[in-house]
Protein backbone atom coordinates (compact mmCIF):
# COMPACT_ATOMS: atom_id res chain seq x y z
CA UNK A 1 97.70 127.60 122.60
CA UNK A 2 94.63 128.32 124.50
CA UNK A 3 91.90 125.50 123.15
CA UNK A 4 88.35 125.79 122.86
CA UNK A 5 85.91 122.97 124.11
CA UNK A 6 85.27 121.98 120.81
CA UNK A 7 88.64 121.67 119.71
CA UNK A 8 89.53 119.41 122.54
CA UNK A 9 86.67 117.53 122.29
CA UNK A 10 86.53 116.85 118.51
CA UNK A 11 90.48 116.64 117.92
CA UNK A 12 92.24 115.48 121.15
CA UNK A 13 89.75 113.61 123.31
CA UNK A 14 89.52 109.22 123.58
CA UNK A 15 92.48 109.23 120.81
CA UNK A 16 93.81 105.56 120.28
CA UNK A 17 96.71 105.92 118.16
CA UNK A 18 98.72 108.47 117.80
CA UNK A 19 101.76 108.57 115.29
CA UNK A 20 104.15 110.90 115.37
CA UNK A 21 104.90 111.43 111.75
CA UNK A 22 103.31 111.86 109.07
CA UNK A 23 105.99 110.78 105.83
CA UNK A 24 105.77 107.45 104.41
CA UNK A 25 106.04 105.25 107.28
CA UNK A 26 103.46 107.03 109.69
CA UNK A 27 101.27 107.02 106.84
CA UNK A 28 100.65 103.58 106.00
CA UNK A 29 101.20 103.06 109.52
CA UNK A 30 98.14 104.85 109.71
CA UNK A 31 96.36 102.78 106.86
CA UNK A 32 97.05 99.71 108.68
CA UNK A 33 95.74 100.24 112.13
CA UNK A 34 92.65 101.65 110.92
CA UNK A 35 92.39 98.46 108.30
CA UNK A 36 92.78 96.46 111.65
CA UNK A 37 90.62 98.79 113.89
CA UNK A 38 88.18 100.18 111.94
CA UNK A 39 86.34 102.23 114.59
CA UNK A 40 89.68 103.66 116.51
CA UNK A 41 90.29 107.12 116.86
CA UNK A 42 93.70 107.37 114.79
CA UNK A 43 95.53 111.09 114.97
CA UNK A 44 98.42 111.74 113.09
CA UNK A 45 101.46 114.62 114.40
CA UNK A 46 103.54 116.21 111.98
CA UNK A 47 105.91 118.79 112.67
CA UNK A 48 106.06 120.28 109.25
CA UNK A 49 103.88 122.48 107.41
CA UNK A 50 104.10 119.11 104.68
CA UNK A 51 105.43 116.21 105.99
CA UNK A 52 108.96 116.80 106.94
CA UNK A 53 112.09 114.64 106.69
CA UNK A 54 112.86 112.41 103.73
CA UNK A 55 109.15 111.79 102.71
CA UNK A 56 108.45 114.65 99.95
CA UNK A 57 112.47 115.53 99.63
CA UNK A 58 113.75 112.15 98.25
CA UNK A 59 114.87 111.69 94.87
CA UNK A 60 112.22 109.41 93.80
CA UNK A 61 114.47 106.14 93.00
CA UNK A 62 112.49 102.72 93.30
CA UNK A 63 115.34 101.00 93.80
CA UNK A 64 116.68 97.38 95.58
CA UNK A 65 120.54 98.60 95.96
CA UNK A 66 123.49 98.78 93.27
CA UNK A 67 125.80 96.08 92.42
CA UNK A 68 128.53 97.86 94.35
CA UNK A 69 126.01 98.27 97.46
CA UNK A 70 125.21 95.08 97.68
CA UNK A 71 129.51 94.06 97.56
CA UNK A 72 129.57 96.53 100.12
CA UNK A 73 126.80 95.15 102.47
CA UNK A 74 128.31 91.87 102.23
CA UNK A 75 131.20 92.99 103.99
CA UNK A 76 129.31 93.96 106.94
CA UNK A 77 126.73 91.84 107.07
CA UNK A 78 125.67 88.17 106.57
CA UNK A 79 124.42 86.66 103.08
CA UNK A 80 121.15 85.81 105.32
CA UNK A 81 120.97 89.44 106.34
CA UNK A 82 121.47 91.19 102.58
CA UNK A 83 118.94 89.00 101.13
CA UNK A 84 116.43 89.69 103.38
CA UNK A 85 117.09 93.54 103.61
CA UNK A 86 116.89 93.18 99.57
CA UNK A 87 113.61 91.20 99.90
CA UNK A 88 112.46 93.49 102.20
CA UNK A 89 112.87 96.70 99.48
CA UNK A 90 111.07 94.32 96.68
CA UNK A 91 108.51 94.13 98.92
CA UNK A 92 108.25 97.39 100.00
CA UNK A 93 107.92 98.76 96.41
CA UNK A 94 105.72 96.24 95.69
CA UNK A 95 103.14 97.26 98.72
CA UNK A 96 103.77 100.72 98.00
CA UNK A 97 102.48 100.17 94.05
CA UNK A 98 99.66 98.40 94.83
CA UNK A 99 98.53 100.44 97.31
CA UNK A 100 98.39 103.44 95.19
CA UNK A 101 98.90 102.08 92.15
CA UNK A 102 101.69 102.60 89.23
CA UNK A 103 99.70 105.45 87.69
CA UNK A 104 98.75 107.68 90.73
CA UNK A 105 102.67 107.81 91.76
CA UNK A 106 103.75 107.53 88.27
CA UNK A 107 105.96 104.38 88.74
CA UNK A 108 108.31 104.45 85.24
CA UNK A 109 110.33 100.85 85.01
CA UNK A 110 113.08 102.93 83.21
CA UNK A 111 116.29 100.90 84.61
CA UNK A 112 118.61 100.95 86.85
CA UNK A 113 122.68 102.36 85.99
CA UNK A 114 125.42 102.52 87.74
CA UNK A 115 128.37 104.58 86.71
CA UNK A 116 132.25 104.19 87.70
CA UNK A 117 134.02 106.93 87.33
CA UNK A 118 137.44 106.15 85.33
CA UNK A 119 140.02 106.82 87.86
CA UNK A 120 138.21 104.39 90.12
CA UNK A 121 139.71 101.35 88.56
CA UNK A 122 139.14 98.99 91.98
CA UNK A 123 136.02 99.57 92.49
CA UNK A 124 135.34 99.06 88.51
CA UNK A 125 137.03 95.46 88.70
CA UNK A 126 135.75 94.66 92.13
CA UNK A 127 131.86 94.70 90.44
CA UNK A 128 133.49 92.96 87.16
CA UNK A 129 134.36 90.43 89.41
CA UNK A 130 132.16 90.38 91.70
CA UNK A 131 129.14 90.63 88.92
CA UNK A 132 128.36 86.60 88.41
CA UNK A 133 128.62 86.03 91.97
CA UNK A 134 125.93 88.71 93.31
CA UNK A 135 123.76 87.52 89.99
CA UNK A 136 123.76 83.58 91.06
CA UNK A 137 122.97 84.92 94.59
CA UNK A 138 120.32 87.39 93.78
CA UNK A 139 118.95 84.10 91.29
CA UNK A 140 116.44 82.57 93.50
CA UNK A 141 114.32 85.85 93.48
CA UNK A 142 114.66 87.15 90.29
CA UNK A 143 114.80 83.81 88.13
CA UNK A 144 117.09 86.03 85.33
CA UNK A 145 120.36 87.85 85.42
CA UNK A 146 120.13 91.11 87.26
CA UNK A 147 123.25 93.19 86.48
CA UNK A 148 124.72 93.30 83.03
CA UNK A 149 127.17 95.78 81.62
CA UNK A 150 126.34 98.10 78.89
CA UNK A 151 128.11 100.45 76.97
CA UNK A 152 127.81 104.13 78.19
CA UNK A 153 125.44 105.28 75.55
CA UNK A 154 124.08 108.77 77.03
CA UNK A 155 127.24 110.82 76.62
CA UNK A 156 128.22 110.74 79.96
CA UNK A 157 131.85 111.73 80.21
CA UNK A 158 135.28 110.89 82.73
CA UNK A 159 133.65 107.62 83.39
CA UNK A 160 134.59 104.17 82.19
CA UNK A 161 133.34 103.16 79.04
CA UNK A 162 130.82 100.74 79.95
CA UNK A 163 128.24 100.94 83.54
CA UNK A 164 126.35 98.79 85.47
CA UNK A 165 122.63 97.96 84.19
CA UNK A 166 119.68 96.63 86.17
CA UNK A 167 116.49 96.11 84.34
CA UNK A 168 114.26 95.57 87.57
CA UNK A 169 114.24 99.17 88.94
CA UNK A 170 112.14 102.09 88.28
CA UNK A 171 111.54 105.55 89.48
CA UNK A 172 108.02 107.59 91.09
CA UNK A 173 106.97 110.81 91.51
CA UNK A 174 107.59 111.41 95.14
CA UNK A 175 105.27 114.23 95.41
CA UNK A 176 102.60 112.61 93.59
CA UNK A 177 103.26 109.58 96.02
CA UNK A 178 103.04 111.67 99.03
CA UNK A 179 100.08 113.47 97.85
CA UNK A 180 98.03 110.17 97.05
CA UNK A 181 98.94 108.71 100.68
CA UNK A 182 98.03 112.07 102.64
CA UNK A 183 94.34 111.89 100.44
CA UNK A 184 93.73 108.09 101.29
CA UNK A 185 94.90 108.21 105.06
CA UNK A 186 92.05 111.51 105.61
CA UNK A 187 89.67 110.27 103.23
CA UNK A 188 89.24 106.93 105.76
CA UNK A 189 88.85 109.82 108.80
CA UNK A 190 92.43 109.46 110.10
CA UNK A 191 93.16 112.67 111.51
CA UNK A 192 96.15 114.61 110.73
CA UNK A 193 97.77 117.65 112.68
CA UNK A 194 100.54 119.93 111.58
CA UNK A 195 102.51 122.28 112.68
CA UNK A 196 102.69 120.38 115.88
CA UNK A 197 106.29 118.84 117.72
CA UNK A 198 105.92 116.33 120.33
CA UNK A 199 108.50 117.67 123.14
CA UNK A 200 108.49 114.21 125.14
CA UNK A 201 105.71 112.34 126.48
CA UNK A 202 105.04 110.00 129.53
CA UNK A 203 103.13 107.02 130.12
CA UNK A 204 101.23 105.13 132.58
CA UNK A 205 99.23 101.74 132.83
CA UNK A 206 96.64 102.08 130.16
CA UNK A 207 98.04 105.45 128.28
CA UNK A 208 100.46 107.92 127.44
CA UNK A 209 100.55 111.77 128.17
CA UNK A 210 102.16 113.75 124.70
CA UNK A 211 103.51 117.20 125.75
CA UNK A 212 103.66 119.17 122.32
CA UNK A 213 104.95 123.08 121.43
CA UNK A 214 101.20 123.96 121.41
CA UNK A 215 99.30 121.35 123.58
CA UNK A 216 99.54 118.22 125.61
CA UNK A 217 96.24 115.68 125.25
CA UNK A 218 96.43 112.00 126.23
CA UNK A 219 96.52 108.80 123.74
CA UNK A 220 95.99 105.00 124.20
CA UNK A 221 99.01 104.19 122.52
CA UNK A 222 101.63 106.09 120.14
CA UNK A 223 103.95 104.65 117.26
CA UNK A 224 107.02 106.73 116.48
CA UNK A 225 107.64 107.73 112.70
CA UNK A 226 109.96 110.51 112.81
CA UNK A 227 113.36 108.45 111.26
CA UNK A 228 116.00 111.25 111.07
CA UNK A 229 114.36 113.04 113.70
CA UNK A 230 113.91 109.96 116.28
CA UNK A 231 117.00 110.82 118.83
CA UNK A 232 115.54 113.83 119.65
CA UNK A 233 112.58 111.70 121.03
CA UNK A 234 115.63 109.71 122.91
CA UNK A 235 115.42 106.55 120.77
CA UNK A 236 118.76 105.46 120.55
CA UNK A 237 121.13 104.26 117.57
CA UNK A 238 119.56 106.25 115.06
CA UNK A 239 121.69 109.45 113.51
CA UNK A 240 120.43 112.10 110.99
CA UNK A 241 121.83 112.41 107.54
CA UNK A 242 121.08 115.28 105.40
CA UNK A 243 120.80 114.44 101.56
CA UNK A 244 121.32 118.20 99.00
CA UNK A 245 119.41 117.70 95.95
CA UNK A 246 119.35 120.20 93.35
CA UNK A 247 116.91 120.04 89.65
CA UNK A 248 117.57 121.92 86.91
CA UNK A 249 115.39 124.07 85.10
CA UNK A 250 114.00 121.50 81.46
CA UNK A 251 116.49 120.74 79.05
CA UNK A 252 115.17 120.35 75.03
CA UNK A 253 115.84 116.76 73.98
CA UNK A 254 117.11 115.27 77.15
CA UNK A 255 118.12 111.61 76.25
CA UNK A 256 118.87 110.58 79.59
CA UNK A 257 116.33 108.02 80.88
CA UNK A 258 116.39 106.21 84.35
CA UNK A 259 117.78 106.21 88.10
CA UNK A 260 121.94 106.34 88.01
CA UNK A 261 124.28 105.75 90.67
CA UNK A 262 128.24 107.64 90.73
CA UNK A 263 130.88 106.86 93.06
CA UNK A 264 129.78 104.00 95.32
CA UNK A 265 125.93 105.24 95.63
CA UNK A 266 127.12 108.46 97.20
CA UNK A 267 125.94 110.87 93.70
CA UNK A 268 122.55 109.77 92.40
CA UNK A 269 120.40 111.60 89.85
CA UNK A 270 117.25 110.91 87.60
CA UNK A 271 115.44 112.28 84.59
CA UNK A 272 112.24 113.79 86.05
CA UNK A 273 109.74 116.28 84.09
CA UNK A 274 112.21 116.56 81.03
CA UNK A 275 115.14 117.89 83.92
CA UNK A 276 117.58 116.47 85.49
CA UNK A 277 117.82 115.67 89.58
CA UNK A 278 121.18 115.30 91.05
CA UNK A 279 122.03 114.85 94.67
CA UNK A 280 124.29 113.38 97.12
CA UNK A 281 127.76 114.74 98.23
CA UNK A 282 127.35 113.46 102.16
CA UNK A 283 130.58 112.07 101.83
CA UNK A 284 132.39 115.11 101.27
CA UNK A 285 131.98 115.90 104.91
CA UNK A 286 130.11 113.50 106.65
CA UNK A 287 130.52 114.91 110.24
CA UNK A 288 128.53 118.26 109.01
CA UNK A 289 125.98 116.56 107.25
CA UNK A 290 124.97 114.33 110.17
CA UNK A 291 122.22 117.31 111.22
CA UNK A 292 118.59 118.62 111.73
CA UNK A 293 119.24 121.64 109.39
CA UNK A 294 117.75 121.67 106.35
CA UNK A 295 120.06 124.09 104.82
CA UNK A 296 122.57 123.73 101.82
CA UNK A 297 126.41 124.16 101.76
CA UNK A 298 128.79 125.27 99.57
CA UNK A 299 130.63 122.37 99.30
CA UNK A 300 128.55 120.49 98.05
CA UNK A 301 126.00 121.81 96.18
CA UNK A 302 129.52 123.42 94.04
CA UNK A 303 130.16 119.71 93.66
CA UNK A 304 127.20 119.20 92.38
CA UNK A 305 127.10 121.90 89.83
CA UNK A 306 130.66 120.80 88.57
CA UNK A 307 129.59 117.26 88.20
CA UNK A 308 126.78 118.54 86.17
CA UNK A 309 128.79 120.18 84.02
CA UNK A 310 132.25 117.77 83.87
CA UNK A 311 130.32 114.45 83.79
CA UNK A 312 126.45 114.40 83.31
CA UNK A 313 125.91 117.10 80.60
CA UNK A 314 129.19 117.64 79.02
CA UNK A 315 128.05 119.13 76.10
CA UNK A 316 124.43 120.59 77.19
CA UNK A 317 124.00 123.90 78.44
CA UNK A 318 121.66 124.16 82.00
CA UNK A 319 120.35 126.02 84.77
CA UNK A 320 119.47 124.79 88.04
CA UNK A 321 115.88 125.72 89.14
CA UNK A 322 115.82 124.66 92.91
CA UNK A 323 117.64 123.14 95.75
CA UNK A 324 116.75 121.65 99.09
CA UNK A 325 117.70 119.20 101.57
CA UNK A 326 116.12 116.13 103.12
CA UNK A 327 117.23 114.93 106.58
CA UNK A 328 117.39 110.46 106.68
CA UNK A 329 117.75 108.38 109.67
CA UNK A 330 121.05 105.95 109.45
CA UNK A 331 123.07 103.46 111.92
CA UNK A 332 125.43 101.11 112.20
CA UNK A 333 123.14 98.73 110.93
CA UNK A 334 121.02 98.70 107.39
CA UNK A 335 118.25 97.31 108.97
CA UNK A 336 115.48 99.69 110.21
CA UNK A 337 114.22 99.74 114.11
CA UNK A 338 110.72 98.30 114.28
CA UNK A 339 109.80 97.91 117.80
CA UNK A 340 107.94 98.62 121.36
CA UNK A 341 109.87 100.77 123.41
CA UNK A 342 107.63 100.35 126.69
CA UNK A 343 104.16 99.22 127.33
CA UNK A 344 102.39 101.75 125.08
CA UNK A 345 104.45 103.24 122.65
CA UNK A 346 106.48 101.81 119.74
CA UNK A 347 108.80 103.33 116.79
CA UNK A 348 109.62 102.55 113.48
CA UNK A 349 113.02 104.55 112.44
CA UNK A 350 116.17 104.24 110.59
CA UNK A 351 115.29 103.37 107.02
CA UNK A 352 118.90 104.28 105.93
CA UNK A 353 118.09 105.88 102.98
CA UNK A 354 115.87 103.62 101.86
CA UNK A 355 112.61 105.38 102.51
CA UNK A 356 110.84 104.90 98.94
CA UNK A 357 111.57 101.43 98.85
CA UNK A 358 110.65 99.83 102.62
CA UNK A 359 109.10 102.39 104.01
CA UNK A 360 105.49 101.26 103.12
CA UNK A 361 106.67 97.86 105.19
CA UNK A 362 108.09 99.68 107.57
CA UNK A 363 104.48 101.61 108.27
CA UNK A 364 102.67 98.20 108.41
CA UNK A 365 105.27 96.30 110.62
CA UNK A 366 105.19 98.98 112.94
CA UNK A 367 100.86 99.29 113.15
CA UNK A 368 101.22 95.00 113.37
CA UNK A 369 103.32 95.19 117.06
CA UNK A 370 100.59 97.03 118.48
């Protein structure tokens, strides 16, 4: 791209802080710098045409983690570290709600289900069991009894007879979310640039040098926000995960209220708009699903369907009205990588999944290491 004077001067000249990124995390990164540093030049990179990623793909669940999550967490990591990972997603939702507030994002505390499927009888008496344990454990930070079990009261069929409730958990409109955080980041001057990839980039004492698929242009320091996308920009331990999501088209009288969970977390769907939104199937082939693409397959989105029509809406006829993929940064580890990779640039990557919920945290941790 062959820049004009004013274009360089006015866009890419005495630039402060870059982020690469512009989904949730690079976002309120953004809002946090230029809370601390009100007169720095803050640009903004996104690769997209609209934020790419997880950002404005996600299913839209403002969530904390299902009783059979949490079990599972527990098993590969300490007490200490679950509760503060489940802290961590309170207060994440928390900063995310009150800095666009419930309305604008169109928070809905409609519950929290999760459903067991009835051949699965272990994992269905593992959470039995396990169900006054997490709740005396989770105590301290609710002050009340988070998981009861209900009957299954929305029809739902080949599933046990009763499912997992949680009270505390809610749902937003992720593109109303993404919309509100775009209009407050430009409305405080922050610029943001699309349609641009950073390539690699090289630093020095005081600054580093971005080489992009249009431009290069220099920036006092730059915070990394790409999650699924950060080993491309050789930041280790991070691997993509693409989600499939389908929606149907709107169903008359749809009864079914709330965020639910199927077969340990890995199926998830909502009531959004009077449709449903079901995704998930990674585990089906986890190998092919740990890419860049944002594509669908066969596989699963079949899967999907047959779910649909075996399990979710048994006796209600549907069409489905769109499908897409989001790509999420995951690990070994839950936790998410917040920190300074050399003198003058820093990331904040691998949310897991768990975008909606810490990724508002995320954005400010990272902007507070600079």
């Amino acid at each position: 791209m062959n820049l004009s004077y004013w274009e360089i001067k006015t866009w890419l000249t005495n630039i402060d802080y870059t982020i690469v990124g512009s989904g949730i995390v690079g976002l309120n990164c953004a809002l946090q710098l230029k809370s601390r540093f009100p007169k720095a030049k803050i640009v903004v990179i996104e690769k997209g045409v609209l934020p790419q990623g997880a950002s404005t793909k996600n299913a839209g669940f403002a969530c904390f983690g299902s009783l059979s999550e949490i079990i599972e967490d527990l098993q590969h990591h300490s007490t200490e570290e679950v509760l503060e990972l489940i802290n961590k997603r309170i207060k994440g939702l928390q900063l995310l709600r009150s800095t666009l507030g419930d309305k604008i994002i169109d928070y809905q505390n409609l519950g929290g289900y999760e459903l067991f499927l009835k051949a699965d009888d272990m994992l269905y008496d593992l959470c039995l069991s396990k169900q006054p344990e997490i709740n005396e454990l989770l105590y301290p930070i609710f002050n009340s009894e988070v998981f009861i079990f209900k009957e299954n009261n929305f029809g739902f069929n080949n599933i046990k007879a009763k499912y997992c409730f949680n009270h505390y958990e809610g749902q937003i409109d992720t593109g109303k979310m993404m919309d509100a955080l775009l209009f407050k980041v430009q409305s405080l001057g922050i610029k943001i640039l699309n349609n641009i990839t950073v390539q690699s980039f090289s630093e020095n004492t005081n600054s580093v040098k971005l080489k992009t698929n249009h431009f290069e242009f220099s920036s006092g320091k730059v915070c990394i926000a790409t999650n699924g996308f950060a080993k491309q920009l050789n930041i280790p331990n991070v691997k993509p995960a693409r989600a499939q999501v389908l929606i149907t088209k709107p169903i008359d009288n749809l009864q079914i209220k709330g965020t639910f969970h199927l077969d340990k977390g890995y199926y998830y769907f909502r009531n959004i708009d009077n449709r449903i939104l079901f995704g998930g199937g990674r585990n089906l082939d986890f190998k092919a699903e740990e890419t860049t693409e944002f594509s669908e397959t066969k596989i699963i989105q079949n899967t999907l369907e047959e779910l649909l029509k075996t399990t979710i809406l048994p006796s209600t006829d549907f069409e489905i009205d769109h499908r897409w993929s989001g790509i999420m940064g995951v690990g070994q580890q839950k936790n998410a990588i917040v920190k300074q990779l050399s003198n003058n640039v820093f990331c904040g990557v691998r949310l897991g999944g768990m975008g909606v919920a810490i990724g508002s945290l995320v954005g400010r941790e990272l902007a507070d290491l600079l």
